[in-house]
C-alpha atoms as a PDB file:
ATOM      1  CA  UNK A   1     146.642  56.711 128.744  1.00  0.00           C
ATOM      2  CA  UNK A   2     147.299  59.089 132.100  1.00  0.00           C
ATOM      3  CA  UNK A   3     150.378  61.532 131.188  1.00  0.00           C
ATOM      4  CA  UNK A   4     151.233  63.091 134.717  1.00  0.00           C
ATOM      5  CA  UNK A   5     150.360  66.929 133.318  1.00  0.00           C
ATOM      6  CA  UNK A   6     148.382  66.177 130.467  1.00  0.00           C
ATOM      7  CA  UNK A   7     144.955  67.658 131.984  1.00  0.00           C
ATOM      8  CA  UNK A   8     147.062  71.097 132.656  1.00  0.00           C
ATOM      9  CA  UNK A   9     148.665  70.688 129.001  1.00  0.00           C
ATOM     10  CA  UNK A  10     145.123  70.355 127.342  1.00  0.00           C
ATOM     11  CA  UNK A  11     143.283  73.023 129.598  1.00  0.00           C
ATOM     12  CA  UNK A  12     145.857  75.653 128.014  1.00  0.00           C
ATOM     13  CA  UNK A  13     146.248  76.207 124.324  1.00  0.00           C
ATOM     14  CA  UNK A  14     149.971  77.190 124.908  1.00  0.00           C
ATOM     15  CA  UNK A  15     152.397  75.094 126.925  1.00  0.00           C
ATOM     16  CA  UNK A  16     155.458  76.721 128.307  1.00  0.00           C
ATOM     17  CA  UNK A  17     158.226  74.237 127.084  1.00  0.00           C
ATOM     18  CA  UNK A  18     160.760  73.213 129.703  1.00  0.00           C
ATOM     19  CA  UNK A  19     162.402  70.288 130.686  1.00  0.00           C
ATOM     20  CA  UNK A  20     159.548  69.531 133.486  1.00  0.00           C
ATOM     21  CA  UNK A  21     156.987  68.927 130.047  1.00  0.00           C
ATOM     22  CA  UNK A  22     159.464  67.831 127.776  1.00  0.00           C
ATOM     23  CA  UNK A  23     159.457  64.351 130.141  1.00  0.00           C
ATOM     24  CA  UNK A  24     156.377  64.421 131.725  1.00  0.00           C
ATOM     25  CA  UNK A  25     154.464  65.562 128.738  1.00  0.00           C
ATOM     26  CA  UNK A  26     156.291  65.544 125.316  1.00  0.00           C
ATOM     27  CA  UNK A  27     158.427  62.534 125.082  1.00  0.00           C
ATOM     28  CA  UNK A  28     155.990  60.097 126.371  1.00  0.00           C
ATOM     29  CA  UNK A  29     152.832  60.868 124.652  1.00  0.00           C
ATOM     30  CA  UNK A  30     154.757  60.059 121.579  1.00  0.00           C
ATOM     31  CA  UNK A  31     157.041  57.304 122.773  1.00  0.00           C
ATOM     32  CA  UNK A  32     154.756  55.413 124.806  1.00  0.00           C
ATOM     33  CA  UNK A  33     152.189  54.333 121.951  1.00  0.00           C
ATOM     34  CA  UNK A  34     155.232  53.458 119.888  1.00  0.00           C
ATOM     35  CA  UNK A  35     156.396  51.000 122.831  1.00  0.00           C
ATOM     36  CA  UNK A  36     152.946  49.569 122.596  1.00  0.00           C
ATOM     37  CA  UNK A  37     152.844  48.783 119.273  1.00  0.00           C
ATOM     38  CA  UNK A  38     157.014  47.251 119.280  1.00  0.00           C
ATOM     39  CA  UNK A  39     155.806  45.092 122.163  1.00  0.00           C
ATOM     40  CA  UNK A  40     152.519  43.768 120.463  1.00  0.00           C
ATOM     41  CA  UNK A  41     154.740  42.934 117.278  1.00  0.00           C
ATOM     42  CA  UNK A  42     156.201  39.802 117.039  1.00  0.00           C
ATOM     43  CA  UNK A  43     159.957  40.434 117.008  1.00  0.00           C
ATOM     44  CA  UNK A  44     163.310  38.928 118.171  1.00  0.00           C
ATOM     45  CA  UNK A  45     164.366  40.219 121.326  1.00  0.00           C
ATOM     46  CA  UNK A  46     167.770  41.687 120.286  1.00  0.00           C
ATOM     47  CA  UNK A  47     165.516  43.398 117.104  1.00  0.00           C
ATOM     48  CA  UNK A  48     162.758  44.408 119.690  1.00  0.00           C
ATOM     49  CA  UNK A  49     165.689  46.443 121.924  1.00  0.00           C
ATOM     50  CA  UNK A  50     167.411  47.955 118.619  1.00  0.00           C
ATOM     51  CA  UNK A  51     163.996  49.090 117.414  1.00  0.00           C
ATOM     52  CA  UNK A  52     162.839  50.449 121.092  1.00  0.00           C
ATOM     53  CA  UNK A  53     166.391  52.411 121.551  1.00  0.00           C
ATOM     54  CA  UNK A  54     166.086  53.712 117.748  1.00  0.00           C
ATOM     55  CA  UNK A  55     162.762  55.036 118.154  1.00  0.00           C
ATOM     56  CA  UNK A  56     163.926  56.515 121.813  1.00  0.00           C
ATOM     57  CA  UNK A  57     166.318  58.605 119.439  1.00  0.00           C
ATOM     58  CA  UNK A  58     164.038  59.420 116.857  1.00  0.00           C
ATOM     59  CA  UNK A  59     161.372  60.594 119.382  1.00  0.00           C
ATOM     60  CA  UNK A  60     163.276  62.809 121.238  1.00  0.00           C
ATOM     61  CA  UNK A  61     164.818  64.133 118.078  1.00  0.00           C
ATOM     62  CA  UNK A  62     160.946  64.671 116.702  1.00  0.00           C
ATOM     63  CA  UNK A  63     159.967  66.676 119.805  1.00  0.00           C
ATOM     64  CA  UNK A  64     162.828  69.011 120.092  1.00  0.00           C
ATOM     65  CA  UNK A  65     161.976  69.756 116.593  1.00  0.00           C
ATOM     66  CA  UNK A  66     157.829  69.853 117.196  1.00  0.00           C
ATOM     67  CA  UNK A  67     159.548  72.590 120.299  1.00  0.00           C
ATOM     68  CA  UNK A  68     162.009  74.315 117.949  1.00  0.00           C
ATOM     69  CA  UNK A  69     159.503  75.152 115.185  1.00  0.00           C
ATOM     70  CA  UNK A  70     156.328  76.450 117.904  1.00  0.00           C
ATOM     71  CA  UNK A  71     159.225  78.600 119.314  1.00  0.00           C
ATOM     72  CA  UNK A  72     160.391  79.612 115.801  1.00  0.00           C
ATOM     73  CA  UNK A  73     156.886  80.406 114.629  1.00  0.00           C
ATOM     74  CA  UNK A  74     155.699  81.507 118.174  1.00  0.00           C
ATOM     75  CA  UNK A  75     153.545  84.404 116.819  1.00  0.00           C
ATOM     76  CA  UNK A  76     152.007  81.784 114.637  1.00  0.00           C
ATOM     77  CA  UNK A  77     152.095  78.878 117.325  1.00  0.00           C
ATOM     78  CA  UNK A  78     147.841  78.830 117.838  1.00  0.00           C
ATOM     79  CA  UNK A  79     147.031  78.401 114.145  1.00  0.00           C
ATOM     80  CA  UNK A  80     149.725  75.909 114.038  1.00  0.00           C
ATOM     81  CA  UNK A  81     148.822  74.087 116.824  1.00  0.00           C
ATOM     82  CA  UNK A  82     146.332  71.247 115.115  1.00  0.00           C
ATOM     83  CA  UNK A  83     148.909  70.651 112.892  1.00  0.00           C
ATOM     84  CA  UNK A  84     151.558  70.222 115.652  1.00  0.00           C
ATOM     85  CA  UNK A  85     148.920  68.080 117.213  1.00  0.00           C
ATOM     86  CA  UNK A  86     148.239  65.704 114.254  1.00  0.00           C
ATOM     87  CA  UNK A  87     152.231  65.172 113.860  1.00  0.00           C
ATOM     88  CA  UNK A  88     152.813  64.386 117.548  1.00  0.00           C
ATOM     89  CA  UNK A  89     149.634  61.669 117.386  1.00  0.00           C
ATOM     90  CA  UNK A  90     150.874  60.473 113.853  1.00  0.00           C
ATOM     91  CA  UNK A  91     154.135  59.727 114.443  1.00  0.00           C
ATOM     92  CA  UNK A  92     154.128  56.971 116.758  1.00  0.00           C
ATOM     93  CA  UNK A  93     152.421  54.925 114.257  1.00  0.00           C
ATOM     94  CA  UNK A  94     154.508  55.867 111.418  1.00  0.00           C
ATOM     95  CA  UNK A  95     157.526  55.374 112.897  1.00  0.00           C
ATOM     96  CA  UNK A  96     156.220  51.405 114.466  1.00  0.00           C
ATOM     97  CA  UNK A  97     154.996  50.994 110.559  1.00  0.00           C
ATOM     98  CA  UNK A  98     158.608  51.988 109.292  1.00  0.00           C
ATOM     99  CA  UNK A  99     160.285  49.697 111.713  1.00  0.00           C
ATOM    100  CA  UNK A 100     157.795  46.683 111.535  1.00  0.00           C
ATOM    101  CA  UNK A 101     156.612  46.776 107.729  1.00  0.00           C
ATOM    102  CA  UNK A 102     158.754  43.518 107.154  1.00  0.00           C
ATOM    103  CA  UNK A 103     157.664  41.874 109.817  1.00  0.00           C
ATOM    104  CA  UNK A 104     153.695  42.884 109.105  1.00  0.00           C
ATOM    105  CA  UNK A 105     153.592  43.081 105.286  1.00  0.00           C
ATOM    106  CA  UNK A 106     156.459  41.082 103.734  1.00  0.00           C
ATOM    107  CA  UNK A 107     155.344  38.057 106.559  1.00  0.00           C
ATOM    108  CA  UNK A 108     151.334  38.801 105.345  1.00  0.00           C
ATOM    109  CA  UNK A 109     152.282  39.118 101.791  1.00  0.00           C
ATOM    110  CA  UNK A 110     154.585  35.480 101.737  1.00  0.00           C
ATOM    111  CA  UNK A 111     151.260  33.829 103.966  1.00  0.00           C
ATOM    112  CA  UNK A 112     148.747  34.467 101.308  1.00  0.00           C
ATOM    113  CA  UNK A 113     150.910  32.899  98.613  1.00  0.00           C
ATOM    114  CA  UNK A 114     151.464  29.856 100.223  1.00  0.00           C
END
């Protein structure tokens, strides 16, 4: 996946957060996995754009707070930096898995009791 400043974001241990890495850098290393995933799910199209625009929300909502708490705990910000890490590759997933576990368990679930 090529993010336009991702080699200068993982050559430094500390980003400086402005609105220049917030959308070049922050929003879609989180939001373009979760696009991925809604596409490769098999949902109506009306669900598909609900789910995309949701998760839009809820990403840039989950990055201002990933910003808010390294600037909050700034003199703490390099031990807390794997965990910040682990969140921001985590939650793509998690939130795709809340919005499609109907669709990918219920569906699975009803198939194998047929």
């Amino acid at each position: 996946m090529w993010v336009p400043i991702g080699g200068r974001y993982f050559a430094a241990s500390v980003v400086i957060v402005d609105l220049k890495n917030f959308f070049l850098f922050y929003l879609p290393l989180n939001f373009i996995p979760f696009v991925a995933l809604v596409l490769a799910t098999a949902f109506e199209r009306k669900k598909t754009i609900k789910i995309l625009l949701m998760g839009l929300i809820l990403t840039i909502a989950f990055n201002l707070l990933i910003i808010y708490l390294q600037l909050l705990f700034f003199s703490y910000q390099d031990q807390l930096l794997y965990t910040y890490a682990i969140g921001r590759i985590a939650f793509p997933f998690l939130l795709w898995l809340t919005f499609a576990y109907d669709t990918i368990f219920v569906s699975a679930h009803s198939n194998f009791n047929v």
